[in-house]
N, C-alpha and C. Protein backbone atom coordinates (compact mmCIF):
# COMPACT_ATOMS: atom_id res chain seq x y z
N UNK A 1 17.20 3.04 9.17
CA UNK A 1 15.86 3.60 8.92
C UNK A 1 15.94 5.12 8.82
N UNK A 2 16.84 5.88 9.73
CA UNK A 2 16.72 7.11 9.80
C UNK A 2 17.08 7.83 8.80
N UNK A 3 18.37 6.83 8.13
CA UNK A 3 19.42 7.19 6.72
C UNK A 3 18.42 6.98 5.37
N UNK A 4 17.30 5.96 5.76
CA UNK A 4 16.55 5.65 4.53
C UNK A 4 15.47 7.03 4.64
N UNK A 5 14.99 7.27 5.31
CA UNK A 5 13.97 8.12 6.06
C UNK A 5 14.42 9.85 5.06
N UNK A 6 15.71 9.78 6.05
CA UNK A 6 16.12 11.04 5.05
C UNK A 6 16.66 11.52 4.08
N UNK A 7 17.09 10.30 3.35
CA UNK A 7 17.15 10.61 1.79
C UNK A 7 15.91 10.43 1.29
N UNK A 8 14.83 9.97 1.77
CA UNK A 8 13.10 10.00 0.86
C UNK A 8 13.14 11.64 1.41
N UNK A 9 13.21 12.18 2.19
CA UNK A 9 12.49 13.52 2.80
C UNK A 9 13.38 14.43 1.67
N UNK A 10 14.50 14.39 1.35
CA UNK A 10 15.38 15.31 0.17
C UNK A 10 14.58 15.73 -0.68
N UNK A 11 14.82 14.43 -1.72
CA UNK A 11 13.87 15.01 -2.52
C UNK A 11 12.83 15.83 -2.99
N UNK A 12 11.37 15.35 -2.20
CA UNK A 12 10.48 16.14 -2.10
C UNK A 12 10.90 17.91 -1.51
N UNK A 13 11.80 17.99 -0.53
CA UNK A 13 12.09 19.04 0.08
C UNK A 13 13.27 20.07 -1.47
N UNK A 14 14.22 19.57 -1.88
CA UNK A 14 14.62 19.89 -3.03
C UNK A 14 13.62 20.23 -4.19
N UNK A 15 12.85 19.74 -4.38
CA UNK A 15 11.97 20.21 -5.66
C UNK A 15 11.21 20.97 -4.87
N UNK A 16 10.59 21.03 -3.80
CA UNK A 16 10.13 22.43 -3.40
C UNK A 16 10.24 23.56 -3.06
N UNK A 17 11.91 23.19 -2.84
CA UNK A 17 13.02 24.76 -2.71
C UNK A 17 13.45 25.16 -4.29
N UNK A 18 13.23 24.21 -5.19
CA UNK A 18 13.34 24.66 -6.39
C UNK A 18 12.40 25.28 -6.95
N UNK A 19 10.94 25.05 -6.90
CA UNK A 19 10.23 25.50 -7.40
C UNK A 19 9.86 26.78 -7.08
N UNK A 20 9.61 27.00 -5.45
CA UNK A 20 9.94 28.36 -4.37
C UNK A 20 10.97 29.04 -5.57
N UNK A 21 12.19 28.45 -5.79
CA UNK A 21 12.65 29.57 -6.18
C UNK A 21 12.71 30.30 -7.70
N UNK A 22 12.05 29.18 -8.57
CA UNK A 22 12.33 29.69 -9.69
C UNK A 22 10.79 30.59 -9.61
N UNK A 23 9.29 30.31 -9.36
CA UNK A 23 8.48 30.82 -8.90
C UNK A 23 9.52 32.39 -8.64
N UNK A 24 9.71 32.57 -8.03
CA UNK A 24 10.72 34.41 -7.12
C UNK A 24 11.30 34.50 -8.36
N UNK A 25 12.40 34.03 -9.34
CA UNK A 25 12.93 34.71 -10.37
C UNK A 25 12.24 34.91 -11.23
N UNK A 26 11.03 34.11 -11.66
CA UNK A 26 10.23 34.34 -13.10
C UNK A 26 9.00 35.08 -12.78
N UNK A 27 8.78 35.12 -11.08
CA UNK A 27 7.74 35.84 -10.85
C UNK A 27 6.27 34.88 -11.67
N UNK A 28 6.94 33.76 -11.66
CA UNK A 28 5.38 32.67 -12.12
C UNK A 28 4.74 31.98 -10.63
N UNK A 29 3.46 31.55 -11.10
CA UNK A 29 2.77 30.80 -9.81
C UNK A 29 3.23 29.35 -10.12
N UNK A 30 4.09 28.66 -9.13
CA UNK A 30 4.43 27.41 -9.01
C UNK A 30 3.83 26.78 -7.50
N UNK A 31 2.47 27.73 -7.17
CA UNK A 31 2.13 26.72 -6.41
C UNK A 31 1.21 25.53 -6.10
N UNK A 32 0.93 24.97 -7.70
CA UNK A 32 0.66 23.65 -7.49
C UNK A 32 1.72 22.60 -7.45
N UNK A 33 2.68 22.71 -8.17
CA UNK A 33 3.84 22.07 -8.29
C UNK A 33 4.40 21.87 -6.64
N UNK A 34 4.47 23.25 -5.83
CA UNK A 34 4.73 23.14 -4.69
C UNK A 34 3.82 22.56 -3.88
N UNK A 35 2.58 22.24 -3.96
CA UNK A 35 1.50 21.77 -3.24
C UNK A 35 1.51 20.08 -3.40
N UNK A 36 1.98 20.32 -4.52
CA UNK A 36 1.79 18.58 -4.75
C UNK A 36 3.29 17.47 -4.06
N UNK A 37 4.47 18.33 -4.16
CA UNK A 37 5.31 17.71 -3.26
C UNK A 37 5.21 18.13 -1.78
N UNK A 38 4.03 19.25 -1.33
CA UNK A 38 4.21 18.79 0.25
C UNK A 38 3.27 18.01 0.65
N UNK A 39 3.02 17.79 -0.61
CA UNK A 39 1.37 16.32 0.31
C UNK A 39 2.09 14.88 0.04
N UNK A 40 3.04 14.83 -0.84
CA UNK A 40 3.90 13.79 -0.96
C UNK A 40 4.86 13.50 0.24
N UNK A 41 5.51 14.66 0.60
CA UNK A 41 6.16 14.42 1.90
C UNK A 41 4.69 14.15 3.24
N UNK A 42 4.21 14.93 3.08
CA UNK A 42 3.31 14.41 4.30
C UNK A 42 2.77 13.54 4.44
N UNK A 43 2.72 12.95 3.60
CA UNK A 43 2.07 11.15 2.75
C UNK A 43 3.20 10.32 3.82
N UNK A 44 4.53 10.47 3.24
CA UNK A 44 5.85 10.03 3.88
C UNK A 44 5.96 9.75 5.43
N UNK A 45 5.54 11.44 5.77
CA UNK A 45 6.14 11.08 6.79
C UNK A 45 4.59 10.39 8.07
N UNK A 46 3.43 10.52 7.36
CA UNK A 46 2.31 10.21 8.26
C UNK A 46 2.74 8.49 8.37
N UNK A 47 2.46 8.31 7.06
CA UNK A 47 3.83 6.38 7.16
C UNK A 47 4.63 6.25 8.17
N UNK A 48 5.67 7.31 8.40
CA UNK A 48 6.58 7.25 8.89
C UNK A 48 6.31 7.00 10.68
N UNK A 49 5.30 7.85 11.20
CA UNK A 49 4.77 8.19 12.22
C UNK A 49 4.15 6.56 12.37
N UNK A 50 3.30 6.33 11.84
CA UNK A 50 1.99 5.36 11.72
C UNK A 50 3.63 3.89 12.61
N UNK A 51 4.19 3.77 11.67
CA UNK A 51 5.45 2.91 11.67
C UNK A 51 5.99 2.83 12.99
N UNK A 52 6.36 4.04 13.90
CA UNK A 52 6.87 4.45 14.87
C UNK A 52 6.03 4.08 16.18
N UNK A 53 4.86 4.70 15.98
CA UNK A 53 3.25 4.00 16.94
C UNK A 53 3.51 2.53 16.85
N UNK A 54 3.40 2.16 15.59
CA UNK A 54 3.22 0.46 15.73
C UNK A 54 4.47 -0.57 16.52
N UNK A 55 5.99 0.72 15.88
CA UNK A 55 6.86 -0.40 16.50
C UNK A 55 7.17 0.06 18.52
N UNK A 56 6.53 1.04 18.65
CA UNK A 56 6.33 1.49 20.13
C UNK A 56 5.08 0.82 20.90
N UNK A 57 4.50 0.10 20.63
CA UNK A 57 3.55 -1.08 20.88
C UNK A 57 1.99 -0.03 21.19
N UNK A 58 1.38 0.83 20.43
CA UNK A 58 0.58 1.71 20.71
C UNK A 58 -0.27 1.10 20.06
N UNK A 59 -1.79 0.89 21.72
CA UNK A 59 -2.92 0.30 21.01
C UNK A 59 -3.89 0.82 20.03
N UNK A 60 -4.66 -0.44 19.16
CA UNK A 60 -4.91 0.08 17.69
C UNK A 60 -6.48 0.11 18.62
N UNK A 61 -7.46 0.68 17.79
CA UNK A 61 -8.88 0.01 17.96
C UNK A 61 -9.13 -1.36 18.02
N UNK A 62 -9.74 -1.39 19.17
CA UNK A 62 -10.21 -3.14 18.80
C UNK A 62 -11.77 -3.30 18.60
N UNK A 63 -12.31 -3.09 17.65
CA UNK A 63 -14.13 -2.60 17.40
C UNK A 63 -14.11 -3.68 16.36
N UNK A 64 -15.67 -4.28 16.34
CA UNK A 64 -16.25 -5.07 15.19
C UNK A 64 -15.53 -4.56 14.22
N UNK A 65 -15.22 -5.54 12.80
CA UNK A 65 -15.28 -4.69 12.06
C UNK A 65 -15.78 -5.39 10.62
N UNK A 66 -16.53 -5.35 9.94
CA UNK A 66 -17.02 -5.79 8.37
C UNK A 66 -15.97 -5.86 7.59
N UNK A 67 -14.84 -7.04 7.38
CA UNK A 67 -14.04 -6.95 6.35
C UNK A 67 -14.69 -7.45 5.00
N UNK A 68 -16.07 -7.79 5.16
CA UNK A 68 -16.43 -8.11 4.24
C UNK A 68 -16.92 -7.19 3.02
N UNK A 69 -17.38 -5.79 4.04
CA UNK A 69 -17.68 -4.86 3.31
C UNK A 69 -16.35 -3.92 2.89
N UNK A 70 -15.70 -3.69 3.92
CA UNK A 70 -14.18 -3.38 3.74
C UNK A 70 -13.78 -3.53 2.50
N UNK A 71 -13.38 -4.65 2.37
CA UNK A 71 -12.83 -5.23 1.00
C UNK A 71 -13.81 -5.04 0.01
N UNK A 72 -14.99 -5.31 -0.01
CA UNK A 72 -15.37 -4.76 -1.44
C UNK A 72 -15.60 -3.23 -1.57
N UNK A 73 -15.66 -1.88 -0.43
CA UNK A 73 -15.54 -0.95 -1.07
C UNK A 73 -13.97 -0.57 -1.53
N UNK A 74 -12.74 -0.94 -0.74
CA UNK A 74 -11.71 -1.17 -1.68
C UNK A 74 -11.23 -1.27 -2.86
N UNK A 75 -12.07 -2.34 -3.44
CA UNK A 75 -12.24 -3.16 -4.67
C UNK A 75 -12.82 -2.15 -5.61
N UNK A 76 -13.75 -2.09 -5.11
CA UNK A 76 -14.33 -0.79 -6.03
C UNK A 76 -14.10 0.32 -6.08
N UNK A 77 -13.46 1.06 -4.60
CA UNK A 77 -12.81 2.24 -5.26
C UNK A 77 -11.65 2.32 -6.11
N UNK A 78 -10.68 1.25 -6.24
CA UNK A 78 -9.73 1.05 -7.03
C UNK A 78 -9.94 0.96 -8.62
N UNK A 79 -11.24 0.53 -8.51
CA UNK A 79 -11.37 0.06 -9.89
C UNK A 79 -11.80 1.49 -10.68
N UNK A 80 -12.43 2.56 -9.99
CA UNK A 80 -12.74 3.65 -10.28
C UNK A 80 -10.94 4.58 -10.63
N UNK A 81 -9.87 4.66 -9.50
CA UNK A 81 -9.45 4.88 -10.10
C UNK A 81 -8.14 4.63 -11.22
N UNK A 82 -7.83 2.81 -11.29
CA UNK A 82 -7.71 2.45 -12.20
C UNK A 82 -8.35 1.77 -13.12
N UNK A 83 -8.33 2.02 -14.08
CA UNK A 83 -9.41 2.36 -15.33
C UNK A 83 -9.02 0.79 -15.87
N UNK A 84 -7.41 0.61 -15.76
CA UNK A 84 -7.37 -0.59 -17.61
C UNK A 84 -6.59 -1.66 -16.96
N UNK A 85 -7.05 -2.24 -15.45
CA UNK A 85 -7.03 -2.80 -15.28
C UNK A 85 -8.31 -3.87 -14.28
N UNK A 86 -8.50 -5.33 -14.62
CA UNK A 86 -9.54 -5.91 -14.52
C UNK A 86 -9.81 -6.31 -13.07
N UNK A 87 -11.36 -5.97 -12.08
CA UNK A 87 -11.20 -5.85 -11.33
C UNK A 87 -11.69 -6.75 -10.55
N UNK A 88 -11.75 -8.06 -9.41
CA UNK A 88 -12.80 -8.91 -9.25
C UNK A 88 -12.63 -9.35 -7.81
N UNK A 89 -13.61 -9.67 -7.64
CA UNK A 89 -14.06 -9.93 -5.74
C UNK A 89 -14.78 -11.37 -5.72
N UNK A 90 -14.02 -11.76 -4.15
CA UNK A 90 -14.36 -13.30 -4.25
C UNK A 90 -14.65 -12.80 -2.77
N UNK A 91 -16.13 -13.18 -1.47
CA UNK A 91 -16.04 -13.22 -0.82
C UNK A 91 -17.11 -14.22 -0.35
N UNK A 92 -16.63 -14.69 1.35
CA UNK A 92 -17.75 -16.14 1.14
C UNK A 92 -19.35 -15.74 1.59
N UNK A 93 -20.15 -16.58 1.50
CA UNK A 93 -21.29 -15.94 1.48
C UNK A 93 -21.86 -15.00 2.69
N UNK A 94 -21.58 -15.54 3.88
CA UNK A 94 -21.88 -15.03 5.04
C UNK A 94 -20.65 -13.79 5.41
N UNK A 95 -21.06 -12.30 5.67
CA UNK A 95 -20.45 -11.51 6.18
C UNK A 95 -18.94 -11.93 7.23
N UNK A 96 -17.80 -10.94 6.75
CA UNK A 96 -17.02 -12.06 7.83
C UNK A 96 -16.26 -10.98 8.91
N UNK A 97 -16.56 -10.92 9.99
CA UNK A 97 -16.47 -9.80 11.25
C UNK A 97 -15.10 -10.13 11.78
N UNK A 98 -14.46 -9.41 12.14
CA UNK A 98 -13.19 -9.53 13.12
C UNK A 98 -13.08 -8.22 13.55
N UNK A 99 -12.34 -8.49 15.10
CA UNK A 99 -12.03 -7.08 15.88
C UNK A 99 -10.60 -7.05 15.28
N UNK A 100 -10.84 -5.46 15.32
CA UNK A 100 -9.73 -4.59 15.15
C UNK A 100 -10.15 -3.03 14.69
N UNK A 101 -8.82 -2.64 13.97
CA UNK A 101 -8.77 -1.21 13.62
C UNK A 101 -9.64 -0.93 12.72
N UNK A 102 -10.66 -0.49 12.15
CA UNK A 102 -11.17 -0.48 11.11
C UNK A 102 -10.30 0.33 9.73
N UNK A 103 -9.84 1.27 10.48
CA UNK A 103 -8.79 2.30 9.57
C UNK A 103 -7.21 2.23 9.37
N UNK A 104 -6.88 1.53 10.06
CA UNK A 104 -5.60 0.44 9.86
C UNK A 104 -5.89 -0.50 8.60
N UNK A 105 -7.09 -1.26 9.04
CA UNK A 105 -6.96 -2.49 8.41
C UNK A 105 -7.43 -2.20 6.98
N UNK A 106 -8.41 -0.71 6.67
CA UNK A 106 -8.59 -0.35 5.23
C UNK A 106 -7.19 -0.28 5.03
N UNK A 107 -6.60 0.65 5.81
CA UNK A 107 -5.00 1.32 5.03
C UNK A 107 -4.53 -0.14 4.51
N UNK A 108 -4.09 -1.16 5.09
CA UNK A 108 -3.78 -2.13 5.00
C UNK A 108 -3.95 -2.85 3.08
N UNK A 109 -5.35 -3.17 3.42
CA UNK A 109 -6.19 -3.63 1.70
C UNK A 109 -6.10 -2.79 1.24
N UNK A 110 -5.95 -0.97 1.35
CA UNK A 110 -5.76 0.00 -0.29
C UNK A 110 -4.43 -0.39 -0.38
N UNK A 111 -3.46 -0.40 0.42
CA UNK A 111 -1.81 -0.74 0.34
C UNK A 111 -1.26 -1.58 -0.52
N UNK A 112 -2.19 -2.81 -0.59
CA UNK A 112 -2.01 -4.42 -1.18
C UNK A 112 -2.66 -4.28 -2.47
N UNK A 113 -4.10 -3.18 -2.79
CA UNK A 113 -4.59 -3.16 -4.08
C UNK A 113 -3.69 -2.00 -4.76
N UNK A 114 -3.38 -1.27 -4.27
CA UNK A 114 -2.42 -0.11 -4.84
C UNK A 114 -1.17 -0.20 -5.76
N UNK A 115 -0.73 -1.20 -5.04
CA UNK A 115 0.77 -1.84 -4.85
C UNK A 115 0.34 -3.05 -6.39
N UNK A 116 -1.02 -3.77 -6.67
CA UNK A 116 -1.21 -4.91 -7.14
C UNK A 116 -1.73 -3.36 -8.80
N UNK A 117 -1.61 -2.73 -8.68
CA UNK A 117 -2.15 -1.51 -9.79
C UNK A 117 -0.95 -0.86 -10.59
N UNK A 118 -0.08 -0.91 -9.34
CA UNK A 118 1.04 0.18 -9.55
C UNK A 118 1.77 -0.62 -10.65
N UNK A 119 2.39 -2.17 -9.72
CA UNK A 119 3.25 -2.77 -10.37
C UNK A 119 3.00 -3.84 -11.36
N UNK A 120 1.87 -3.40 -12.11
CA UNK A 120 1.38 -4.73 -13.53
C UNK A 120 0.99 -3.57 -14.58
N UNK A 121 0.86 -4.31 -15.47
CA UNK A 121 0.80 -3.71 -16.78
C UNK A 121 -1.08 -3.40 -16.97
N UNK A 122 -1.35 -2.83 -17.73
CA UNK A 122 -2.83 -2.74 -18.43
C UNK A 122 -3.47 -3.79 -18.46
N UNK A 123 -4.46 -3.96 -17.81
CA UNK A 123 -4.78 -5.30 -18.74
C UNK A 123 -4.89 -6.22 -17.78
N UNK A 124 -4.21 -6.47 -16.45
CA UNK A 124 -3.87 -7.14 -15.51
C UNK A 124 -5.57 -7.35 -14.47
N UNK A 125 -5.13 -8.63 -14.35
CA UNK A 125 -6.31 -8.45 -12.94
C UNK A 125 -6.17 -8.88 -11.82
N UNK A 126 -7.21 -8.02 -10.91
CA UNK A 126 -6.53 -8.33 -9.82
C UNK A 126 -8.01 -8.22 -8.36
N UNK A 127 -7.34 -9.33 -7.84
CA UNK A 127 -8.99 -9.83 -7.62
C UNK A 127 -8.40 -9.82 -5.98
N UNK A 128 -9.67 -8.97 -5.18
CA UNK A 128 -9.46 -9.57 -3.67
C UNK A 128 -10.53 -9.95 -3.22
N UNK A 129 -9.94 -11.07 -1.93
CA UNK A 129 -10.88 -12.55 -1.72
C UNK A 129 -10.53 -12.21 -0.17
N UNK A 130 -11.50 -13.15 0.43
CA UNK A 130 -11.52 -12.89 1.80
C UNK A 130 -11.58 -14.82 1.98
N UNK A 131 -10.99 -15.40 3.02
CA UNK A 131 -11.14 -16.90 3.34
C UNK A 131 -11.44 -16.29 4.68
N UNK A 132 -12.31 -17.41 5.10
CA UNK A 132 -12.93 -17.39 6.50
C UNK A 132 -12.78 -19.20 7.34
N UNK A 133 -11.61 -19.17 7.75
CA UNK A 133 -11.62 -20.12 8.50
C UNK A 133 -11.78 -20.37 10.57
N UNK A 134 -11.75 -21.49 10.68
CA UNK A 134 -12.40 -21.59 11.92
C UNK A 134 -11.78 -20.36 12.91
N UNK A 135 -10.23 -20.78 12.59
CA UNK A 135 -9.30 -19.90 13.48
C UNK A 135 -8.61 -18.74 13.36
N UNK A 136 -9.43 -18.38 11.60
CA UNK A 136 -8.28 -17.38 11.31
C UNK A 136 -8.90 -16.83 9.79
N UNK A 137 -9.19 -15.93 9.52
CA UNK A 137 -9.34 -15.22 8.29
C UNK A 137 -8.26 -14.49 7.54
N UNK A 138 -8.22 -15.15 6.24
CA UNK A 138 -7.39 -14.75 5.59
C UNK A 138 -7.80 -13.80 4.50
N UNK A 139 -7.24 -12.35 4.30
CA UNK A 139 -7.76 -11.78 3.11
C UNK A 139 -6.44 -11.50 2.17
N UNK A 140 -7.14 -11.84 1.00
CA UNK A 140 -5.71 -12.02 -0.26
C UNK A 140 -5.95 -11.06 -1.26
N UNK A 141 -4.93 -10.36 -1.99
CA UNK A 141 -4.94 -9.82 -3.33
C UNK A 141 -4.21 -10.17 -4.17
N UNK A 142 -4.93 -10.93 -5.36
CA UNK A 142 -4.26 -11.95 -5.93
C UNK A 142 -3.97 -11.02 -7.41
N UNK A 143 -2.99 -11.33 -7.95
CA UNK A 143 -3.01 -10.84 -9.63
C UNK A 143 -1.80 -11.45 -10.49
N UNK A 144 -2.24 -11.41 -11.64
CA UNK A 144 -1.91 -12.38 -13.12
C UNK A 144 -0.85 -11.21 -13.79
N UNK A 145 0.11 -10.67 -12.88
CA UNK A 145 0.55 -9.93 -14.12
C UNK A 145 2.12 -10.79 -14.02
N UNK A 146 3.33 -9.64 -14.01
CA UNK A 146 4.53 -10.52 -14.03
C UNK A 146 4.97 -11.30 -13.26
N UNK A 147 4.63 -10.88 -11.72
CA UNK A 147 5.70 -11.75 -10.87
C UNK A 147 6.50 -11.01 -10.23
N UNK A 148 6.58 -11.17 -9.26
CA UNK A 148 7.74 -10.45 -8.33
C UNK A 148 9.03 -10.64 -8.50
N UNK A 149 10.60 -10.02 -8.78
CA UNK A 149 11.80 -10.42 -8.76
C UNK A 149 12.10 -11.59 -7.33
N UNK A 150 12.64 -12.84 -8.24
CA UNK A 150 12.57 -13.92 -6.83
C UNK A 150 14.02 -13.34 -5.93
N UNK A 151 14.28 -12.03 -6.50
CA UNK A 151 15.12 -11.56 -4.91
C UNK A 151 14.29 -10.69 -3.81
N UNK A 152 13.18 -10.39 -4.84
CA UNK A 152 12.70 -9.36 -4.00
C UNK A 152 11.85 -10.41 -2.96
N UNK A 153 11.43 -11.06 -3.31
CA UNK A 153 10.64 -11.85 -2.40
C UNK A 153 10.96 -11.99 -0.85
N UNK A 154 12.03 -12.21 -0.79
CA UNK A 154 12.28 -12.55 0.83
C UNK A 154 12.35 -11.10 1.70
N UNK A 155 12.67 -10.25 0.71
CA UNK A 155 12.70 -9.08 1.58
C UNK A 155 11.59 -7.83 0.93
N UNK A 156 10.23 -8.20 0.80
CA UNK A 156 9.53 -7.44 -0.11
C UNK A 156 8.80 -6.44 1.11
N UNK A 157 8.33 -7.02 2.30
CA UNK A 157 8.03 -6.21 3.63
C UNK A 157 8.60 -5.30 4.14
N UNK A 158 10.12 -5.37 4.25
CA UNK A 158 11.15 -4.70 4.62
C UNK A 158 10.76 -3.11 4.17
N UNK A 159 11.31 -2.20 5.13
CA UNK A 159 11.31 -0.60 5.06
C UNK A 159 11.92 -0.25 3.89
N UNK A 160 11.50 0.51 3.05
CA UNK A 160 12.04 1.43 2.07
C UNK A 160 12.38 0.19 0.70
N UNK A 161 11.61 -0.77 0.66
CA UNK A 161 11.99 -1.53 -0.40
C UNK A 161 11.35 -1.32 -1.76
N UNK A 162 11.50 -1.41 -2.74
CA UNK A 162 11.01 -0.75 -4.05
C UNK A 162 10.94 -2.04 -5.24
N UNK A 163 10.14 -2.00 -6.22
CA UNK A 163 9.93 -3.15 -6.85
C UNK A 163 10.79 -3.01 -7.99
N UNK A 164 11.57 -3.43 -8.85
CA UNK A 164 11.81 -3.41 -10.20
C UNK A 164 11.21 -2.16 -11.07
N UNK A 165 12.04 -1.04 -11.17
CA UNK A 165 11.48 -0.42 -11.94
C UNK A 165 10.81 -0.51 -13.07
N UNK A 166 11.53 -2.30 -14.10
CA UNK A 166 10.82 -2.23 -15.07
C UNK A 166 9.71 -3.20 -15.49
N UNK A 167 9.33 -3.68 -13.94
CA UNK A 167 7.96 -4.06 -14.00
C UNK A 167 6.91 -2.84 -13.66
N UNK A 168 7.23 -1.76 -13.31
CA UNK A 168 6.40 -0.79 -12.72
C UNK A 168 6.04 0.38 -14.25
N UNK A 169 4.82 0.74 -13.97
CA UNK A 169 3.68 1.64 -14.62
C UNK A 169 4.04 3.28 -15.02
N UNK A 170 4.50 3.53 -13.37
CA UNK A 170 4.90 4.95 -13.21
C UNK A 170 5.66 4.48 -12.03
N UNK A 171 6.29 5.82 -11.50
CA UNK A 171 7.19 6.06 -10.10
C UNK A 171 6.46 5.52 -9.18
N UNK A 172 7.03 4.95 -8.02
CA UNK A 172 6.21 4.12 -7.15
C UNK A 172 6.51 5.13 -5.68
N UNK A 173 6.41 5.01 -4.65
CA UNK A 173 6.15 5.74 -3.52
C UNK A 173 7.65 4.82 -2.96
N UNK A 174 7.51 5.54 -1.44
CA UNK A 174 8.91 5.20 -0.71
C UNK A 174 9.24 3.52 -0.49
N UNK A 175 8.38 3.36 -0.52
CA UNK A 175 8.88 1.87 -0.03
C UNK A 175 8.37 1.47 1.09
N UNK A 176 7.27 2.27 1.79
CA UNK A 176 6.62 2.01 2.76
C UNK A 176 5.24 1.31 2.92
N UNK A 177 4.76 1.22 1.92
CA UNK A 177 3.37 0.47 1.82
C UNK A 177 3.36 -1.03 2.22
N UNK A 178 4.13 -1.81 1.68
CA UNK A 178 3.96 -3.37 2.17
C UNK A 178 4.49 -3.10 3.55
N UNK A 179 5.50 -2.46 3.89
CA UNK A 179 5.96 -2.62 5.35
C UNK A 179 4.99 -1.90 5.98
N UNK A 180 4.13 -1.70 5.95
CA UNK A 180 2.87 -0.74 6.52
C UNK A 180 2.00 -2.12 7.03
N UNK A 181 1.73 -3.00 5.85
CA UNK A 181 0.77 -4.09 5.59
C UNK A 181 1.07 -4.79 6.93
N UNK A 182 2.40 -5.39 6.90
CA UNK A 182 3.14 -6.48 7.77
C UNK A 182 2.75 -6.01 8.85
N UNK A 183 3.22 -4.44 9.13
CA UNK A 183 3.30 -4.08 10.60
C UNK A 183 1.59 -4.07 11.11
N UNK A 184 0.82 -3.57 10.47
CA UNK A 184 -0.38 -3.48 10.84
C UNK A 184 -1.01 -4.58 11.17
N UNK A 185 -0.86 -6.14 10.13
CA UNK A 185 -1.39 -7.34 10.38
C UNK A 185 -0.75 -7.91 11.69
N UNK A 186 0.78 -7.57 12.10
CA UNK A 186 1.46 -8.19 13.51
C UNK A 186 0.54 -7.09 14.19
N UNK A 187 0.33 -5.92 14.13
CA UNK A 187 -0.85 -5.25 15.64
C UNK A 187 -1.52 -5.94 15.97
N UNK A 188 -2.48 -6.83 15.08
CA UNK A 188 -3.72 -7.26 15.28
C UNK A 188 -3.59 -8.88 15.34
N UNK A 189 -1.94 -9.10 15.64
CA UNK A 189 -2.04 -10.53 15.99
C UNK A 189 -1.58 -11.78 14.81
N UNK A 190 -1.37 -10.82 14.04
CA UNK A 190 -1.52 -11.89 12.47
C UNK A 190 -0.38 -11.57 12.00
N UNK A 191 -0.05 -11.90 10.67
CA UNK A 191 0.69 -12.23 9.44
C UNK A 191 0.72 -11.65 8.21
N UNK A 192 1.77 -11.11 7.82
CA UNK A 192 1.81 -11.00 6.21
C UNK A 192 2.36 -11.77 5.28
N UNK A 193 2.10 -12.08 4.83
CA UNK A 193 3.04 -12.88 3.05
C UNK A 193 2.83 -13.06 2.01
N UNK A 194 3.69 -13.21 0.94
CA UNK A 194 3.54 -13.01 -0.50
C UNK A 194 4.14 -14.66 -1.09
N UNK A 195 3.75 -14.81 -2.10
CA UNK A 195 4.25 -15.94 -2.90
C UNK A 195 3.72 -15.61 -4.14
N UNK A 196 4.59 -15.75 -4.93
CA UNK A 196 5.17 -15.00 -6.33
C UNK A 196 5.52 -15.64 -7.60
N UNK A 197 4.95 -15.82 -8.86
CA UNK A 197 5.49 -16.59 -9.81
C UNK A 197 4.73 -15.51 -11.08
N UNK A 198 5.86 -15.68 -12.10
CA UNK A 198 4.84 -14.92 -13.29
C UNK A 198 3.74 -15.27 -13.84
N UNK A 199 2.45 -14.74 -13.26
CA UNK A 199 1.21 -14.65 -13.98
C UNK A 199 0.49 -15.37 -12.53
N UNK A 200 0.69 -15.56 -11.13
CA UNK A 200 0.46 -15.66 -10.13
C UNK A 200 0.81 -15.40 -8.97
N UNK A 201 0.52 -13.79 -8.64
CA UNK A 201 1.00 -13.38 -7.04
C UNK A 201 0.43 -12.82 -6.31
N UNK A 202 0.24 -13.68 -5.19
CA UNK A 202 -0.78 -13.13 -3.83
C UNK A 202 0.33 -12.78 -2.82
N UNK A 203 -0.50 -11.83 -2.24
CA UNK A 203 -0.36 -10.96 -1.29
C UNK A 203 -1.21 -12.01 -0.03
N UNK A 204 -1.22 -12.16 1.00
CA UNK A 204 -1.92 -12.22 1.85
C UNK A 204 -1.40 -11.63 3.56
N UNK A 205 -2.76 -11.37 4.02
CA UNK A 205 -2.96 -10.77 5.32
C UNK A 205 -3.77 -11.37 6.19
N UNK A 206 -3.00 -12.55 7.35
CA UNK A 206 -3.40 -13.59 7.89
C UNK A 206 -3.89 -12.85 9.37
């Protein structure tokens, strides 16, 4: 983890000693360029932290919380900011409450809609649903685009794992988002998993 940890931190830290410096020889302003890779590392390493709390057994909130509303402002902020892909919500009729984090468990659903944006093409949709059963609520993000590599599958949770570049849109982030998902759903007692086929793959958070 520590070896994965600090080759993600390079990078960002390299293009900002680069830019620092060509900025000093050309005497140009490079500090958006520089602004934008230290919010990328700090993106990194707040993950990184968040990761560290969870696997040190540090309690989350345990407060009501509306996943019903949860998930659909999710839904909709995603859809705002991806544009060309199709956006849709399934939830059951009655509001559906569970204790926990409230701000975990958003991080959690932007993680799973992010991740369901990043890695499909235009055009794709991608719909989150909430199931409400006796013992256990399940919320899913389901989408129709390619399919997950059936290697990636068994190890898609795992730290620092990355999808197929050439199912992906643009550059994707460290590899920390689904392992974010997992760890956050085991805080609160539950489950993560995926099942995967082209033109059908849910995410779920048990």
């Amino acid at each position: 983890f520590l070896a994965d940890a600090s080759h993600e931190l390079r990078t960002p830290l390299a293009t900002i000693r680069g830019y620092a410096e060509l900025g000093r020889r050309t005497g140009t302003d490079q500090t958006a360029k520089v602004e934008s890779e230290a919010e990328r590392m700090s993106g990194l390493v707040d993950d990184m932290l968040l990761l560290a709390r969870l696997d040190a057994g540090r309690p989350l909130e345990h407060e009501p919380v509306d996943l019903s509303r949860l998930v659909a402002d999710a839904v909709t902020d995603a859809s705002v900011v991806t544009r060309d892909h199709t956006w849709r919500l399934e939830l059951p009729e009655e509001p559906v409450v569970v204790p926990g984090d409230q701000q975990r468990l958003h991080q959690a659903v932007t993680n799973l809609l992010r991740n369901a944006a990043r890695h499909t093409p235009p055009g794709t949709t991608v719909t989150g649903r909430l199931r409400s059963e006796a013992d256990a609520v399940t919320l899913e993000v389901h989408d129709d685009g390619p399919g997950l590599d059936p290697e990636l599958v068994p190890v898609v949770f795992e730290r620092f794992t990355r999808g197929d570049s050439s199912r992906t849109r643009e550059l994707g982030g460290a590899g920390l988002g689904t392992s974010l998902v997992r760890a956050i759903a085991e805080a609160h007692g539950g489950s993560a998993s995926v099942r995967s086929t082209p033109g059908d793959t849910t995410f779920a958070l048990t």
